[in-house]
N, C-alpha and C. Protein backbone atom coordinates (compact mmCIF):
# COMPACT_ATOMS: atom_id res chain seq x y z
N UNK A 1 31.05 -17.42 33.53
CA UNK A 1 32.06 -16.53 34.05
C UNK A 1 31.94 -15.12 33.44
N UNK A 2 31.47 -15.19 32.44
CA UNK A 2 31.41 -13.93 31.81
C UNK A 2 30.06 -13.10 32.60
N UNK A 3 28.91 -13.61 32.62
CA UNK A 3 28.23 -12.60 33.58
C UNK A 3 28.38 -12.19 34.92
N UNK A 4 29.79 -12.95 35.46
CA UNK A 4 30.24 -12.87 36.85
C UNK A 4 31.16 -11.27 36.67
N UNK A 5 31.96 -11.71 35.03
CA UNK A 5 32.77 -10.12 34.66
C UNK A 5 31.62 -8.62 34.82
N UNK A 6 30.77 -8.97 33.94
CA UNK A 6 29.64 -7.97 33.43
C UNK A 6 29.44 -7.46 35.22
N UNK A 7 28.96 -8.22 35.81
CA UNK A 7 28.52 -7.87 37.26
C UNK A 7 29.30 -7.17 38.13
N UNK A 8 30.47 -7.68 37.77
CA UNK A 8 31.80 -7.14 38.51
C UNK A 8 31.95 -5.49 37.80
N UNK A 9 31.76 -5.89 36.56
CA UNK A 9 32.14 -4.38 36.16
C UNK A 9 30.99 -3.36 36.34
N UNK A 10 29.84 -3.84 36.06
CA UNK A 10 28.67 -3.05 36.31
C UNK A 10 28.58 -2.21 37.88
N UNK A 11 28.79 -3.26 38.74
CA UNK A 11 29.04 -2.86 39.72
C UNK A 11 30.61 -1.58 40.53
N UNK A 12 31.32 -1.60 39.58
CA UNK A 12 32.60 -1.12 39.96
C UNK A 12 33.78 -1.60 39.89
N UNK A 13 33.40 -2.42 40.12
CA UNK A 13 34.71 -3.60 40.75
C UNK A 13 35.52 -3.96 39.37
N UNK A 14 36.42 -3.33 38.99
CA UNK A 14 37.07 -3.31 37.90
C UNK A 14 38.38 -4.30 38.00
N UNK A 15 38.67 -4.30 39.09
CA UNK A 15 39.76 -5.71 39.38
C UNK A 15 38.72 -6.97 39.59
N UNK A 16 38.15 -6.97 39.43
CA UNK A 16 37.34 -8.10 39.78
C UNK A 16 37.03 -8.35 37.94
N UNK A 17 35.77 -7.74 37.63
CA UNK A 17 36.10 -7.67 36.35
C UNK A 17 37.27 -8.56 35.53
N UNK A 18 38.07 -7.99 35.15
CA UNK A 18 39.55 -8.01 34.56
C UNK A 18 39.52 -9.27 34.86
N UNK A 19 39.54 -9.75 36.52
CA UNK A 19 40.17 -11.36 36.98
C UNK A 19 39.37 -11.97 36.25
N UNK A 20 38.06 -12.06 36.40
CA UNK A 20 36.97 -12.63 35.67
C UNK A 20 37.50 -13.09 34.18
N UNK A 21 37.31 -11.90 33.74
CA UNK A 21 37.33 -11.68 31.84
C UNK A 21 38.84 -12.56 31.43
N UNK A 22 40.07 -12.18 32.21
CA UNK A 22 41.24 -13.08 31.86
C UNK A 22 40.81 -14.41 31.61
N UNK A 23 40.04 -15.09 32.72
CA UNK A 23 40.34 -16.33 32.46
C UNK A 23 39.24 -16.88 31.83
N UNK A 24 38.27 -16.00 31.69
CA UNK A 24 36.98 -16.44 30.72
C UNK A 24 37.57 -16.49 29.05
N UNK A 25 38.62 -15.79 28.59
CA UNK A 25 38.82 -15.38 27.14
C UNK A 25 39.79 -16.48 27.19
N UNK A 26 40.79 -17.25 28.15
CA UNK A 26 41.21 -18.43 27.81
C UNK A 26 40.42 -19.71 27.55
N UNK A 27 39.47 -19.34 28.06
CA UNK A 27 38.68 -20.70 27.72
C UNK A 27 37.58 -20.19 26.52
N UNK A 28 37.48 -18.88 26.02
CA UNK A 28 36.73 -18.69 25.34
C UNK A 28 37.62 -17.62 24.19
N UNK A 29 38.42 -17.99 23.82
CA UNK A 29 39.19 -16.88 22.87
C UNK A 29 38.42 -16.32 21.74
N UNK A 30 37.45 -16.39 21.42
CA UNK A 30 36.69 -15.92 20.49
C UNK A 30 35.31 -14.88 21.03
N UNK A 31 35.23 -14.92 22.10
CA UNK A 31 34.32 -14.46 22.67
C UNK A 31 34.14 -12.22 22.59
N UNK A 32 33.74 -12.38 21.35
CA UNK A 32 34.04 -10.70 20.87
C UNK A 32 33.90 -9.74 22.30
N UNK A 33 32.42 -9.76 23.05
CA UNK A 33 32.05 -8.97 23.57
C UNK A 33 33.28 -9.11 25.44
N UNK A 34 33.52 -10.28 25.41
CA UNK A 34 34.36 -10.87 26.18
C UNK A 34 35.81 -9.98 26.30
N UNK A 35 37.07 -9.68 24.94
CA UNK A 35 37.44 -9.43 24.24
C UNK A 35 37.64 -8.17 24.72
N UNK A 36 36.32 -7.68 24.27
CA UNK A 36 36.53 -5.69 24.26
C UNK A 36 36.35 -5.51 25.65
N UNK A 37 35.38 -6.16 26.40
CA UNK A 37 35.56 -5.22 28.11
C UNK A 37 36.43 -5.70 28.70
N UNK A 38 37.55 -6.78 28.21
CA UNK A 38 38.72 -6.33 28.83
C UNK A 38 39.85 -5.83 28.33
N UNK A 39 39.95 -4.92 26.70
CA UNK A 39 40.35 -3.81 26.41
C UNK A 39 39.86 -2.96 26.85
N UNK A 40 38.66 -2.57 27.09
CA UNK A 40 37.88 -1.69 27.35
C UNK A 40 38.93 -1.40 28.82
N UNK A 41 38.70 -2.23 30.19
CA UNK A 41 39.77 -2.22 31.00
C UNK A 41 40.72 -2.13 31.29
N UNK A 42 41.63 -2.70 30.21
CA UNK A 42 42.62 -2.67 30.29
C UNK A 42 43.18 -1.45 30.19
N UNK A 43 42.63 -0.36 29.03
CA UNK A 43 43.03 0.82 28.52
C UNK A 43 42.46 1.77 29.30
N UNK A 44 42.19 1.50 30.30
CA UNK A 44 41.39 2.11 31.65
C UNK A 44 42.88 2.22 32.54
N UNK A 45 43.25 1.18 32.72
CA UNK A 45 44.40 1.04 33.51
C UNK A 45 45.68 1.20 32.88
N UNK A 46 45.29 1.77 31.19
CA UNK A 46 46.80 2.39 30.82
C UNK A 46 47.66 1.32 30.44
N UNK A 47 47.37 0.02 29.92
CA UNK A 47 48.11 -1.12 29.59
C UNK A 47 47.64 -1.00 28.47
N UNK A 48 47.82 -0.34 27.84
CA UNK A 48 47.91 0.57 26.01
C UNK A 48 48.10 -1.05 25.54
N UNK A 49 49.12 -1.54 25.51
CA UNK A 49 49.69 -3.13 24.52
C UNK A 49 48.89 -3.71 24.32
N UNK A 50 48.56 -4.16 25.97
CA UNK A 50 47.80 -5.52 26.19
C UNK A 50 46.25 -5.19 25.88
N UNK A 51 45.75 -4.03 25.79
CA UNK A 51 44.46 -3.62 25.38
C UNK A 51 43.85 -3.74 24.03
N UNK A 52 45.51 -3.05 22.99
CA UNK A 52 45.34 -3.14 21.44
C UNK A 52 44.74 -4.50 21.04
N UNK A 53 45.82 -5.13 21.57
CA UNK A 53 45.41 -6.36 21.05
C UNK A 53 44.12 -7.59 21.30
N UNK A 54 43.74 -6.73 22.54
CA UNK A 54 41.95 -7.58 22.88
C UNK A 54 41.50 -6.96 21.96
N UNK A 55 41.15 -5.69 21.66
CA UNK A 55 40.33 -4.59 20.85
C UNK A 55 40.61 -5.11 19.57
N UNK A 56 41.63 -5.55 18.92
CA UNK A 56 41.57 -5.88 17.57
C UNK A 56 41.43 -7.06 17.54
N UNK A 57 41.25 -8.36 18.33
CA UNK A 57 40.19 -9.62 17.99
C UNK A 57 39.28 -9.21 18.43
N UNK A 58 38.97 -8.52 19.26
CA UNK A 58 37.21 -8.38 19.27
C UNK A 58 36.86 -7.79 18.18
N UNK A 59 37.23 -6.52 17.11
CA UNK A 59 36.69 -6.26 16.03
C UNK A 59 37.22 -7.16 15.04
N UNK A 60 38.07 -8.14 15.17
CA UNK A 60 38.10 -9.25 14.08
C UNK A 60 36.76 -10.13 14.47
N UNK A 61 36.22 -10.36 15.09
CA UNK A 61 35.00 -11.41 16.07
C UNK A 61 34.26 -10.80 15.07
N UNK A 62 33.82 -9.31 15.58
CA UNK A 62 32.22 -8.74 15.26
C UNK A 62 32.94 -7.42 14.59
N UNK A 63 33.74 -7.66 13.65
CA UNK A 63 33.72 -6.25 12.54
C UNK A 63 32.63 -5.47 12.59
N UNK A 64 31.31 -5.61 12.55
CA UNK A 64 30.26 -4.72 12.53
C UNK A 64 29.47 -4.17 13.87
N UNK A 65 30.45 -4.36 15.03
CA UNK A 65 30.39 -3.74 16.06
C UNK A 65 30.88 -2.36 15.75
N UNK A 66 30.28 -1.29 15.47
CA UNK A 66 31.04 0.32 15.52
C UNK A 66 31.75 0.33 16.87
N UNK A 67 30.79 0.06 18.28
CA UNK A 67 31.19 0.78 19.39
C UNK A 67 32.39 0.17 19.54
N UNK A 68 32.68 -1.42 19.35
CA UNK A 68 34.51 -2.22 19.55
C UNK A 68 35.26 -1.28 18.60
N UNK A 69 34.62 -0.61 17.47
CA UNK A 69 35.65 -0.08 16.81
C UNK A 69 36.37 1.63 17.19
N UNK A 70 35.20 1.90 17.66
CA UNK A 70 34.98 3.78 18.39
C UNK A 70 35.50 3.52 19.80
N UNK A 71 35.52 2.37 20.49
CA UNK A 71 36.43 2.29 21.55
C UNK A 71 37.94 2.27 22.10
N UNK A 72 38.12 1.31 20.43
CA UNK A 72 39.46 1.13 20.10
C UNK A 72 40.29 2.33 19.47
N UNK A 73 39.63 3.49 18.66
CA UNK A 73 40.10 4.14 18.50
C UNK A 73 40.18 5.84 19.91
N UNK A 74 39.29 5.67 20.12
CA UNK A 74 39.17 6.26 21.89
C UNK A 74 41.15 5.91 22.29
N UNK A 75 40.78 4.55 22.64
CA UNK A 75 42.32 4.29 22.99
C UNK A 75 43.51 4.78 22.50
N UNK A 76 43.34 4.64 21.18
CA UNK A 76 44.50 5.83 20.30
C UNK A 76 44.89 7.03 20.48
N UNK A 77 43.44 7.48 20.80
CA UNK A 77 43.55 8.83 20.92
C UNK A 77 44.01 9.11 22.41
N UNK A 78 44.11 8.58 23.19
CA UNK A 78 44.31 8.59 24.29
C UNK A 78 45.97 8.31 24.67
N UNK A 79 46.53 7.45 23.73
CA UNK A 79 47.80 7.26 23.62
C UNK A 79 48.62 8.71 22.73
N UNK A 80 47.51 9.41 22.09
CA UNK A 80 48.74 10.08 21.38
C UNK A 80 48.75 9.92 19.88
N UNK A 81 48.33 8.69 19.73
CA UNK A 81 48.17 8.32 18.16
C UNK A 81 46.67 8.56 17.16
N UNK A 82 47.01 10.19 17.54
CA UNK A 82 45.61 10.37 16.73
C UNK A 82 45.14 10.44 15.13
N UNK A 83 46.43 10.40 14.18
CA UNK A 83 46.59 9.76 13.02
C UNK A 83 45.95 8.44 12.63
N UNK A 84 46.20 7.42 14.02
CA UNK A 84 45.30 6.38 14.33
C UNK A 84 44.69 6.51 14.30
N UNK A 85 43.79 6.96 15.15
CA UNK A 85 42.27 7.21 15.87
C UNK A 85 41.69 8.18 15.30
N UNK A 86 41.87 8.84 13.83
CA UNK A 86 41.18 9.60 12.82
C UNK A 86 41.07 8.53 11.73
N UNK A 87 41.93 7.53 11.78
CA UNK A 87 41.52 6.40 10.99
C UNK A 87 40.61 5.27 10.88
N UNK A 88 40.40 5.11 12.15
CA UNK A 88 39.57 4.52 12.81
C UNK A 88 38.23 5.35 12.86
N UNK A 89 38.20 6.03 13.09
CA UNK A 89 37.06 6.76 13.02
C UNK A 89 36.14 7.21 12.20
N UNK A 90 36.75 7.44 11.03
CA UNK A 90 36.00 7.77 9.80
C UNK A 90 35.55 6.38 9.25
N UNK A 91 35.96 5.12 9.15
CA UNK A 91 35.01 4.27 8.71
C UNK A 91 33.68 4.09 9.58
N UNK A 92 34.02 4.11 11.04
CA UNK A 92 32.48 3.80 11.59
C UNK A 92 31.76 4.83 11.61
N UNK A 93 32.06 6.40 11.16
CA UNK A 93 31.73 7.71 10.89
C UNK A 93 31.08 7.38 9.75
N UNK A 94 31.22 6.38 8.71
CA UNK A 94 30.80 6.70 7.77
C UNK A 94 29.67 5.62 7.54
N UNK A 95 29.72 4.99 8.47
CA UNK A 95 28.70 3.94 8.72
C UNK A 95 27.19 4.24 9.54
N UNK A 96 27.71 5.04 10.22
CA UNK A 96 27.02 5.80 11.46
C UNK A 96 27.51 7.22 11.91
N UNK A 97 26.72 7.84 11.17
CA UNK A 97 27.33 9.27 11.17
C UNK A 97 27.01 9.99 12.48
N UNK A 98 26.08 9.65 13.19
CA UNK A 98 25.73 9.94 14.54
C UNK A 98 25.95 9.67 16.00
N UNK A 99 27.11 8.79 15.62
CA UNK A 99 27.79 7.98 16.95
C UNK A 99 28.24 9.10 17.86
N UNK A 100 27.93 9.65 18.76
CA UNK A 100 28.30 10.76 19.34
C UNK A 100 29.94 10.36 19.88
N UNK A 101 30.30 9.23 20.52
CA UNK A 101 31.27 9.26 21.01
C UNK A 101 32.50 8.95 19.88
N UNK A 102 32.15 8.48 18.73
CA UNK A 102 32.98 8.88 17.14
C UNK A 102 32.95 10.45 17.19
N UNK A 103 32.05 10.77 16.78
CA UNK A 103 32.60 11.98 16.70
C UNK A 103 33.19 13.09 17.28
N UNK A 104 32.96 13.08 18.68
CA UNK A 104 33.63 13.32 19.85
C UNK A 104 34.93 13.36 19.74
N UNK A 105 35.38 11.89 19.90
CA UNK A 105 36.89 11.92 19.50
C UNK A 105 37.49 12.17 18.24
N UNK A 106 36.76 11.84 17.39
CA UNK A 106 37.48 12.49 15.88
C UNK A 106 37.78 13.83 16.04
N UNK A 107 37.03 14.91 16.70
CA UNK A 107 37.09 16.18 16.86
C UNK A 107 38.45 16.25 17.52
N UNK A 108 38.73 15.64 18.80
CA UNK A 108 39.59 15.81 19.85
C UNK A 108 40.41 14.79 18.45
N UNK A 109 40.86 14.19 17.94
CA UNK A 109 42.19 13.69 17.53
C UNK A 109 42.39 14.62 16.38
N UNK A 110 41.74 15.12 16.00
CA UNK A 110 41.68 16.45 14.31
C UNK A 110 42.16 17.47 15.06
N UNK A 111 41.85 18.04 15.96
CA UNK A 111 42.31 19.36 17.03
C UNK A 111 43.55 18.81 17.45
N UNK A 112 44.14 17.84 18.22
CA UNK A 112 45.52 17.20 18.28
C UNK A 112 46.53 16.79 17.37
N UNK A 113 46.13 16.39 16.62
CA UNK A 113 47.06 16.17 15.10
C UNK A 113 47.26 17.68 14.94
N UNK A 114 46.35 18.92 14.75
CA UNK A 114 46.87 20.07 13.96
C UNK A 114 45.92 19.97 12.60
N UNK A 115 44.77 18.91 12.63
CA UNK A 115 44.12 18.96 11.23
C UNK A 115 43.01 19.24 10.69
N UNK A 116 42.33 20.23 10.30
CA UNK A 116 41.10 20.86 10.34
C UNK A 116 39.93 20.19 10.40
N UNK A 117 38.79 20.87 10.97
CA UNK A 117 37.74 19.68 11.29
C UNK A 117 37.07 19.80 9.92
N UNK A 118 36.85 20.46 8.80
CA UNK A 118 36.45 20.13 7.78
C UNK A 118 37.15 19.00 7.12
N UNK A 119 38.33 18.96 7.34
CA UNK A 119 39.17 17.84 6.52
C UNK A 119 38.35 16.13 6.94
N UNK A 120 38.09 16.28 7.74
CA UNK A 120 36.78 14.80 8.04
C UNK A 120 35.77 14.85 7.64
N UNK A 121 34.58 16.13 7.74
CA UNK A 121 33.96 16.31 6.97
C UNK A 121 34.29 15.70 5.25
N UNK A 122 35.20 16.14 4.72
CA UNK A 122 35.02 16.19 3.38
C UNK A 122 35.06 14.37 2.98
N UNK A 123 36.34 13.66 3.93
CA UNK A 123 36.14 12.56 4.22
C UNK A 123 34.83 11.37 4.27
N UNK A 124 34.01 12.24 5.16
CA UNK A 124 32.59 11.32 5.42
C UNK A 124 31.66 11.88 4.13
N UNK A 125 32.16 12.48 2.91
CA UNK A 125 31.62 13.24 2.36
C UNK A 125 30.39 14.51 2.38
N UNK A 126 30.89 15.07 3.65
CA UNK A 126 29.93 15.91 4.24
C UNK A 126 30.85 17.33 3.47
């Protein structure tokens, strides 16, 4: 069922997707990558709640996924909570200093908070 999601989403079909991924993560609740593309979705469609909480068992699954973690904070930043999503960011920043879409948004949540972009810098010890 899960490559029926992948297909669905690859293709567009983002309600299709979603239907897929729901009932694949009941029968597979551990399934990390499972997990995040339907946070990944979900926070597509603005269901902020129900997204957090795929996004944070999928980085409980595979902690050393950066992108579940740079996605999840994407979402933050997208809600508003960029205090969040500067928090989030600087650990996989500091793991992978080149993640373009980390740093991307760290920029955009440091410019939204009001908080200088050196102040991350000094953070990642740059």
């Amino acid at each position: 069922m899960f490559q029926l999601a992948l297909a669905a989403y690859q293709n567009g079909d983002f309600a299709a997707a979603r239907s897929h991924l729901e009932g694949f993560v009941e029968s597979e609740p551990a399934h990390a990558e499972a997990l995040h593309l339907l946070a990944v979705l979900l926070a597509r469609d603005k269901r902020f709640d129900e997204a957090e909480r795929h996004f944070l068992a999928a980085t409980r699954y595979a902690p050393n996924r950066l992108d579940f973690c740079c996605n999840y904070a994407l979402s933050l930043h997208e809600q508003g909570r960029n205090q969040e999503a500067v928090d989030c960011f600087l650990p996989v920043l500091s793991r992978q200093s080149n993640l373009m879409p980390a740093l991307n948004g760290l920029g955009m949540a440091l410019a939204q908070s009001g908080q200088p972009l050196y102040a991350a810098g000094a953070s990642l010890g740059g």
